[in-house]
Protein backbone atom coordinates (compact mmCIF):
# COMPACT_ATOMS: atom_id res chain seq x y z
CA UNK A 1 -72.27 -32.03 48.54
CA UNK A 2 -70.83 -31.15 52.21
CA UNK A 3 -73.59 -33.48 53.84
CA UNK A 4 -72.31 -35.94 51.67
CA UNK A 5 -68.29 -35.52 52.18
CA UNK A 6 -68.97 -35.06 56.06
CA UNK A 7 -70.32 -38.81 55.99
CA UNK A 8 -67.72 -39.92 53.80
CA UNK A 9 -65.05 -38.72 56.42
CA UNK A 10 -66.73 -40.61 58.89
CA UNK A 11 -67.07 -44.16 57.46
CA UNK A 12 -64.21 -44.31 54.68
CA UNK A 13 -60.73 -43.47 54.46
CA UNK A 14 -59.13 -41.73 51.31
CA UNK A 15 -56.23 -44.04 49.31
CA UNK A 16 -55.44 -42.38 45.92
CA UNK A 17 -58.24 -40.14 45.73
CA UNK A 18 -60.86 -43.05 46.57
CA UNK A 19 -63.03 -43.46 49.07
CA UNK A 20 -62.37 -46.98 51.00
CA UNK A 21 -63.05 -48.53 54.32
CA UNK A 22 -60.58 -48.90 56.46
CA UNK A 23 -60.85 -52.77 57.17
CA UNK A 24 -60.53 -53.12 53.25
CA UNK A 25 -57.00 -51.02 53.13
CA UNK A 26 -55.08 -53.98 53.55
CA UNK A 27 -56.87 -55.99 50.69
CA UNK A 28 -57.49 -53.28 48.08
CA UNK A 29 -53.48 -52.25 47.87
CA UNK A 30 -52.96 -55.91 47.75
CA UNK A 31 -55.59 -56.24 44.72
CA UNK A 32 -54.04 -52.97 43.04
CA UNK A 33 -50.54 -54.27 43.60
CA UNK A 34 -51.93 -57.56 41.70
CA UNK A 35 -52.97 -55.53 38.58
CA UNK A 36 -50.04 -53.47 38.61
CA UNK A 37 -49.14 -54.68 34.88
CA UNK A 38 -52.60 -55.12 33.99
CA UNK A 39 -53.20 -52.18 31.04
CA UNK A 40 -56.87 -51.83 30.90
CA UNK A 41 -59.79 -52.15 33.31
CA UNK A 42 -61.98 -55.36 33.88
CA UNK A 43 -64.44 -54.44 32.07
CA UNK A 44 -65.03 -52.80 28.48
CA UNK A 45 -67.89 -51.65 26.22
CA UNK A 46 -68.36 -52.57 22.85
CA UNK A 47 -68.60 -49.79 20.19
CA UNK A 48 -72.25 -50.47 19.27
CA UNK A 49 -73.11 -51.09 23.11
CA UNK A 50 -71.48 -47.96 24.00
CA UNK A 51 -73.32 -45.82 21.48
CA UNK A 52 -77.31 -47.57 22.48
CA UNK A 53 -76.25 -46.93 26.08
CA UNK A 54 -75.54 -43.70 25.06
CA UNK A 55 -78.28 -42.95 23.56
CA UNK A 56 -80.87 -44.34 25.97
CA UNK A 57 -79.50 -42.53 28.88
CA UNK A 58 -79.97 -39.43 26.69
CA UNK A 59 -83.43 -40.12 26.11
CA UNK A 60 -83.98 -41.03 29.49
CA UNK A 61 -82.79 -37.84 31.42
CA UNK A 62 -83.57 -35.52 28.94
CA UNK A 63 -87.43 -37.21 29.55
CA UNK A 64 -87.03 -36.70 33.29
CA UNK A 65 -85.69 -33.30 33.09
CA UNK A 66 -82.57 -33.84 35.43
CA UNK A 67 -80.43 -32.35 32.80
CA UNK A 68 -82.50 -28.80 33.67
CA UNK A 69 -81.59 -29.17 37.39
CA UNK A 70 -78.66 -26.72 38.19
CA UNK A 71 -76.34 -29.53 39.17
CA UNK A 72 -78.08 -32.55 39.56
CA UNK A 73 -76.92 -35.34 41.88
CA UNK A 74 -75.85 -38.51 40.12
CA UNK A 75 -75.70 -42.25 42.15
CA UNK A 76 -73.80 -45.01 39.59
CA UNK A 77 -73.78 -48.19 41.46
CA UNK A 78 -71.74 -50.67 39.57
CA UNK A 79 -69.95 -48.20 37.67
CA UNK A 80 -67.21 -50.22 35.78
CA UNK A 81 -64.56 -48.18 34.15
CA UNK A 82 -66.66 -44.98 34.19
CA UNK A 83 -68.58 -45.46 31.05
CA UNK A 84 -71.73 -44.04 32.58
CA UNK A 85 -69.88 -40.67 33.81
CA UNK A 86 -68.30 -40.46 30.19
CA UNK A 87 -71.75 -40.44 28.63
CA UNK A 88 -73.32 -38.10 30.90
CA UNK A 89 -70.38 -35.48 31.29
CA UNK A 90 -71.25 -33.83 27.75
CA UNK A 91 -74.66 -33.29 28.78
CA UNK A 92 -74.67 -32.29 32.26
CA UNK A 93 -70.72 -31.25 32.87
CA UNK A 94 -72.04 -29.68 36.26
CA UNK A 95 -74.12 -32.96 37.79
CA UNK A 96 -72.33 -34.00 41.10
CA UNK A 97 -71.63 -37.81 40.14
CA UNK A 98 -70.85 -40.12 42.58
CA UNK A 99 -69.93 -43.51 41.82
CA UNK A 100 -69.62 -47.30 43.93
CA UNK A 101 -67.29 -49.63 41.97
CA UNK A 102 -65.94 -52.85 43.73
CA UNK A 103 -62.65 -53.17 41.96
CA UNK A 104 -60.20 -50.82 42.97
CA UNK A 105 -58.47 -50.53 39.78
CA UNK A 106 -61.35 -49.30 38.02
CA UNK A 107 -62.66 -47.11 41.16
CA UNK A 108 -59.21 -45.91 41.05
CA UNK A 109 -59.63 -44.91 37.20
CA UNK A 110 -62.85 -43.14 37.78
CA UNK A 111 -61.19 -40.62 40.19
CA UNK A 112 -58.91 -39.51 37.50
CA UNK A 113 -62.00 -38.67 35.29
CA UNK A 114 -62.81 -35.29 36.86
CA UNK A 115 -61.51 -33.91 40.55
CA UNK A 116 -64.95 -33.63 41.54
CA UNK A 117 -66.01 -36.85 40.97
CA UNK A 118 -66.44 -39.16 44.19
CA UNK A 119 -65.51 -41.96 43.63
CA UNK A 120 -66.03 -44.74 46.23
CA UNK A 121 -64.55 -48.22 46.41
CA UNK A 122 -67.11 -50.61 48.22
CA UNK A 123 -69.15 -53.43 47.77
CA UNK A 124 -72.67 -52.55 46.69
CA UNK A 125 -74.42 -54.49 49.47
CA UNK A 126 -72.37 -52.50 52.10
CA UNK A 127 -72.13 -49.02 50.81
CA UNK A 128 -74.01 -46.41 52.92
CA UNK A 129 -74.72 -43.05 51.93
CA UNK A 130 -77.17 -40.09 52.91
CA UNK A 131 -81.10 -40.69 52.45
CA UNK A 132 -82.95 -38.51 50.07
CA UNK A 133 -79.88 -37.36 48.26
CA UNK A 134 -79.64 -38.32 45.00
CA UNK A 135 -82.05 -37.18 42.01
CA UNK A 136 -81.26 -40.29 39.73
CA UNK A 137 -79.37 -43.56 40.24
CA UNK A 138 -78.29 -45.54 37.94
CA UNK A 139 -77.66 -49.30 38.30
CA UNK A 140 -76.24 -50.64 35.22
CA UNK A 141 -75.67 -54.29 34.54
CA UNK A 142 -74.70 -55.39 38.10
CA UNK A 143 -78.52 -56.95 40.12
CA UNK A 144 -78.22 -60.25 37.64
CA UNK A 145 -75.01 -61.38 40.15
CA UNK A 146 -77.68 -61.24 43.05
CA UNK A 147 -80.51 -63.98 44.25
CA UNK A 148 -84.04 -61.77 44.53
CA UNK A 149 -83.54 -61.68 48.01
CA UNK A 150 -80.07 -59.55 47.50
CA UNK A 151 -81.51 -58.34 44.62
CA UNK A 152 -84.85 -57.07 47.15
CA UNK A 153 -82.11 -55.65 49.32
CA UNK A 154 -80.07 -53.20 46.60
CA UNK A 155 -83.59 -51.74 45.48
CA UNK A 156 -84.01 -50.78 48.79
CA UNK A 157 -80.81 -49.01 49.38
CA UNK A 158 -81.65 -46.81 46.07
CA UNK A 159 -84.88 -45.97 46.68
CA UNK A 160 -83.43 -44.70 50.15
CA UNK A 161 -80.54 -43.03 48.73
CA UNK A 162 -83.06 -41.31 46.21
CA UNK A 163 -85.10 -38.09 46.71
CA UNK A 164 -88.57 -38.59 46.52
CA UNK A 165 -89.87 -38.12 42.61
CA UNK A 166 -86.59 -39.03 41.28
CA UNK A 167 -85.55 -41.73 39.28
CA UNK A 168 -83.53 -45.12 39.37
CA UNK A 169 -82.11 -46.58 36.30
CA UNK A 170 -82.10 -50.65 36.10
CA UNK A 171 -80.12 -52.18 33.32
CA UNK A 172 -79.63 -56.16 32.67
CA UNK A 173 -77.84 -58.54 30.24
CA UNK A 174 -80.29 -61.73 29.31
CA UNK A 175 -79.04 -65.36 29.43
CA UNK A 176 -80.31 -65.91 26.00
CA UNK A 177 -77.60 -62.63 24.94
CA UNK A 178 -74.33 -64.50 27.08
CA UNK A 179 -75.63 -68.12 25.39
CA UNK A 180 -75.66 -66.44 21.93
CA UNK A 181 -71.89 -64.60 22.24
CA UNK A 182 -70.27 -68.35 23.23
CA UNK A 183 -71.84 -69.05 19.60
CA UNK A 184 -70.00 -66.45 18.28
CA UNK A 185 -66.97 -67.51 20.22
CA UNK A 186 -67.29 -70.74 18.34
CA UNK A 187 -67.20 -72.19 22.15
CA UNK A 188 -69.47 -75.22 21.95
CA UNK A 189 -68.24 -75.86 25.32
CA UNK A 190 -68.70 -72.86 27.50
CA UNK A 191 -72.11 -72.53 25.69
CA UNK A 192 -72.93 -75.95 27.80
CA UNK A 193 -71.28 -74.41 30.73
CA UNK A 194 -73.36 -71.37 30.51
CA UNK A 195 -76.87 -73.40 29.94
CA UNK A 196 -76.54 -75.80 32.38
CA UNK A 197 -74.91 -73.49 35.85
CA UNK A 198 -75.84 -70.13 34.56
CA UNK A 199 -73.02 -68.16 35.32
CA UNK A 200 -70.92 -66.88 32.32
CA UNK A 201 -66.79 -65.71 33.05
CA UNK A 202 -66.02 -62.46 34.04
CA UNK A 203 -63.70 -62.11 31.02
CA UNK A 204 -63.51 -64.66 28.19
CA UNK A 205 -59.58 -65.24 28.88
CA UNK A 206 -60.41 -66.47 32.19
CA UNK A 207 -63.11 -68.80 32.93
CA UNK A 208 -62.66 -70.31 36.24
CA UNK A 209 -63.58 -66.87 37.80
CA UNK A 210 -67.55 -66.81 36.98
CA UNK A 211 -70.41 -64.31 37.25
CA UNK A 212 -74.19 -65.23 37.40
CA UNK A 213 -76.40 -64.46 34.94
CA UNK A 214 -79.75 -65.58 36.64
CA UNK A 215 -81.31 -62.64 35.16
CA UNK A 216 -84.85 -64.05 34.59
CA UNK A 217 -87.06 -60.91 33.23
CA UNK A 218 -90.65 -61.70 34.98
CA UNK A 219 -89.46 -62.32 38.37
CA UNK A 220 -87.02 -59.49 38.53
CA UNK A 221 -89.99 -57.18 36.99
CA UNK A 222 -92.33 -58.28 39.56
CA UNK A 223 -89.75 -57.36 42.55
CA UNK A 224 -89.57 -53.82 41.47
CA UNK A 225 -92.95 -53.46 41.19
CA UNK A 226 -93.59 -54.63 45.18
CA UNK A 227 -91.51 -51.60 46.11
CA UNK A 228 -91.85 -48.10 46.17
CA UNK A 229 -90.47 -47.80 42.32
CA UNK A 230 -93.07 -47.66 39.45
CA UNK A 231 -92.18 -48.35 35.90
CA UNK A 232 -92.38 -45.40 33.44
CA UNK A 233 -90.72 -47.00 30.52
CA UNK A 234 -88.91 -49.72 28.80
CA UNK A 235 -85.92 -50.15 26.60
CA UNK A 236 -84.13 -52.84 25.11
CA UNK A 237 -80.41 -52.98 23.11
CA UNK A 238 -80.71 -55.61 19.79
CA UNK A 239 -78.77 -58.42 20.74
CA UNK A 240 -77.62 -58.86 17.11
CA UNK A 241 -76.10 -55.85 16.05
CA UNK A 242 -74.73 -55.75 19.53
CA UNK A 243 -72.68 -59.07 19.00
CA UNK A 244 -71.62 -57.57 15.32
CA UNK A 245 -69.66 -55.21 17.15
CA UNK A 246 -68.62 -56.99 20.48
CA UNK A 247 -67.20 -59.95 18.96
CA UNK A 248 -67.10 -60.13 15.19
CA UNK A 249 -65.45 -56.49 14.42
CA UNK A 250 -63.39 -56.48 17.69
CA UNK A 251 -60.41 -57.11 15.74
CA UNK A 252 -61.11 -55.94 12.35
CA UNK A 253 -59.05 -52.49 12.16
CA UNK A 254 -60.95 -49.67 10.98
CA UNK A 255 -61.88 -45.70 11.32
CA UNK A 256 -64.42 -44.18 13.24
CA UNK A 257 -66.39 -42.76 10.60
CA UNK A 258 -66.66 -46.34 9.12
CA UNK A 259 -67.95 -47.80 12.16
CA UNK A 260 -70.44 -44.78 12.69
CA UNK A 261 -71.78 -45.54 8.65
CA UNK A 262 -71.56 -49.68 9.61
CA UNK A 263 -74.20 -48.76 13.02
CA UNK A 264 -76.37 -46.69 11.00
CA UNK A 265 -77.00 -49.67 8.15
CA UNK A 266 -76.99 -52.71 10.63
CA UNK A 267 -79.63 -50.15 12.89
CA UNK A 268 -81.90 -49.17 9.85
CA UNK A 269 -81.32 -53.49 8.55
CA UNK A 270 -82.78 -54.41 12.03
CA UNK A 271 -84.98 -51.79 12.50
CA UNK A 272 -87.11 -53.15 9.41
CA UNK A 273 -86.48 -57.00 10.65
CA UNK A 274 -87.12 -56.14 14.34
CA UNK A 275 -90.49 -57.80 14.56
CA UNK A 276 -88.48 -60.87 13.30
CA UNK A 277 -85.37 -60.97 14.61
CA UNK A 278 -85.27 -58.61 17.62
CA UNK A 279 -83.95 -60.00 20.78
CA UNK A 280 -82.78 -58.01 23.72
CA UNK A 281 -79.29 -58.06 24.86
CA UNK A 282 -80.04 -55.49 27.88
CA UNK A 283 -83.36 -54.94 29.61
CA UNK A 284 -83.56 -51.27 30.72
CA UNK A 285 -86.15 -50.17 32.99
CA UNK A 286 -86.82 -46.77 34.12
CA UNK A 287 -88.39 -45.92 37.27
CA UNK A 288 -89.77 -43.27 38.95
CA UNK A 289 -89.70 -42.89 43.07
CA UNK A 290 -92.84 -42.02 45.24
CA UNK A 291 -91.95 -42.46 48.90
């Protein structure tokens, strides 16, 4: 980890236990001072979404044997509110995680996780970090807000930041999954919205501020495959199940071992239907590195 910290020092400063640039200072207490009465992070996880990303990251690292490393170095580009770190702590409570989150808030909230988490607050086109450290990195649900030629540019950076035979993790949300929740919504409107300028809101509450979701399956496929990366697997999350829980039961009031005995029926229902009905909500690809 000292290489690591010793570059840190050198390009970032250290506000509240997170690493930022110092041309950002100004702006990120600004942003924080802004969400001083918000109570939860920008972005959350539904129960069932939680529990498949759970269990593919599982599968995947227990596949590529990084849970038998002695303390494995962890990259989470993207990394929200920490969701990533909470899955991955039970399994591997001595991995060095580092983590790149653009929202200060929610980089903020990651640093309380665990004192030896680094947590940085950058944007993920800018971030710099060592070459050949990390023996996974994990980008989950953040390439979609980039045109191909940003989108070129991130793969890059991880397969630089990666050690050679590692692994980088790419998740994505489909159109067809954002289209289908404004259904649910019972938002006729933002569903039109959506089709026609592909970009879906941030958070439903507040629609002027707008993400894209140009996340086109074939053509993002075919850009990892012109770099060094090579496909070892794919994984997909149900869309339906995963809007049963996102939307429909998000205010139904309930206990966990009811929601836990609701997952396993919906997974067995749509795990006899899936050649019917299946639909991915998430693309998942995992790829190996050979520099």
């Amino acid at each position: 980890m000292e290489p690591l910290l010793e570059h840190l020092k050198m390009n970032y400063s250290i506000i509240n236990g997170v690493y930022c640039k110092e041309l950002q200072n100004r702006s990120l207490i600004f942003r924080e001072m802004q969400y001083v009465e918000r109570s939860e992070v920008l972005y959350t996880t539904s129960f069932y979404e939680y529990r498949q990303t759970e269990k593919i990251l599982t599968e995947i690292i227990s596949d590529a044997k990084i849970f038998a490393l002695t303390a494995p170095k962890i990259f989470d580009v993207g990394a929200g509110d920490g969701r990533i770190y909470k899955i991955l702590k039970n399994n591997c409570p001595e991995m060095q995680y580092v983590s790149v989150e653009y929202d200060y808030l929610n980089a903020k909230k990651i640093s309380t996780l665990d004192e030896r988490i680094i947590s940085i607050c950058d944007d993920a086109c800018s971030v710099e970090l060592p070459d050949d450290y990390f023996d996974m990195s994990i980008a989950w649900g953040i390439f979609h807000n980039f045109d191909n030629q940003q989108y070129r540019a991130l793969l890059d950076k991880l397969t630089a930041y990666t050690r050679n035979g590692g692994y980088v993790i790419i998740a994505e949300p489909t159109l067809e999954s954002v289209l289908l929740y404004s259904l649910v919504k019972r938002d006729i409107n933002e569903f039109v919205r959506i089709y026609r300028t592909t970009t879906r809101p941030s958070i439903w509450e507040n629609k002027d501020v707008r993400y894209n979701v140009n996340f086109i399956q074939k053509t993002k496929k075919s850009i990892i495959e012109e770099t060094k990366l090579r496909i070892v697997r794919e994984y997909g999350v149900n869309i339906w199940p995963s809007l049963i829980f996102g939307n429909i039961l998000q205010d139904v009031k309930t206990n966990d071992d009811t929601l836990v005995e609701l997952e396993r029926i919906v997974n067995d229902y749509f795990d006899e239907q899936s050649q019917t009905v299946y639909s991915p909500r998430t693309i998942v690809y995992v790829c190996k590195l050979t520099k």
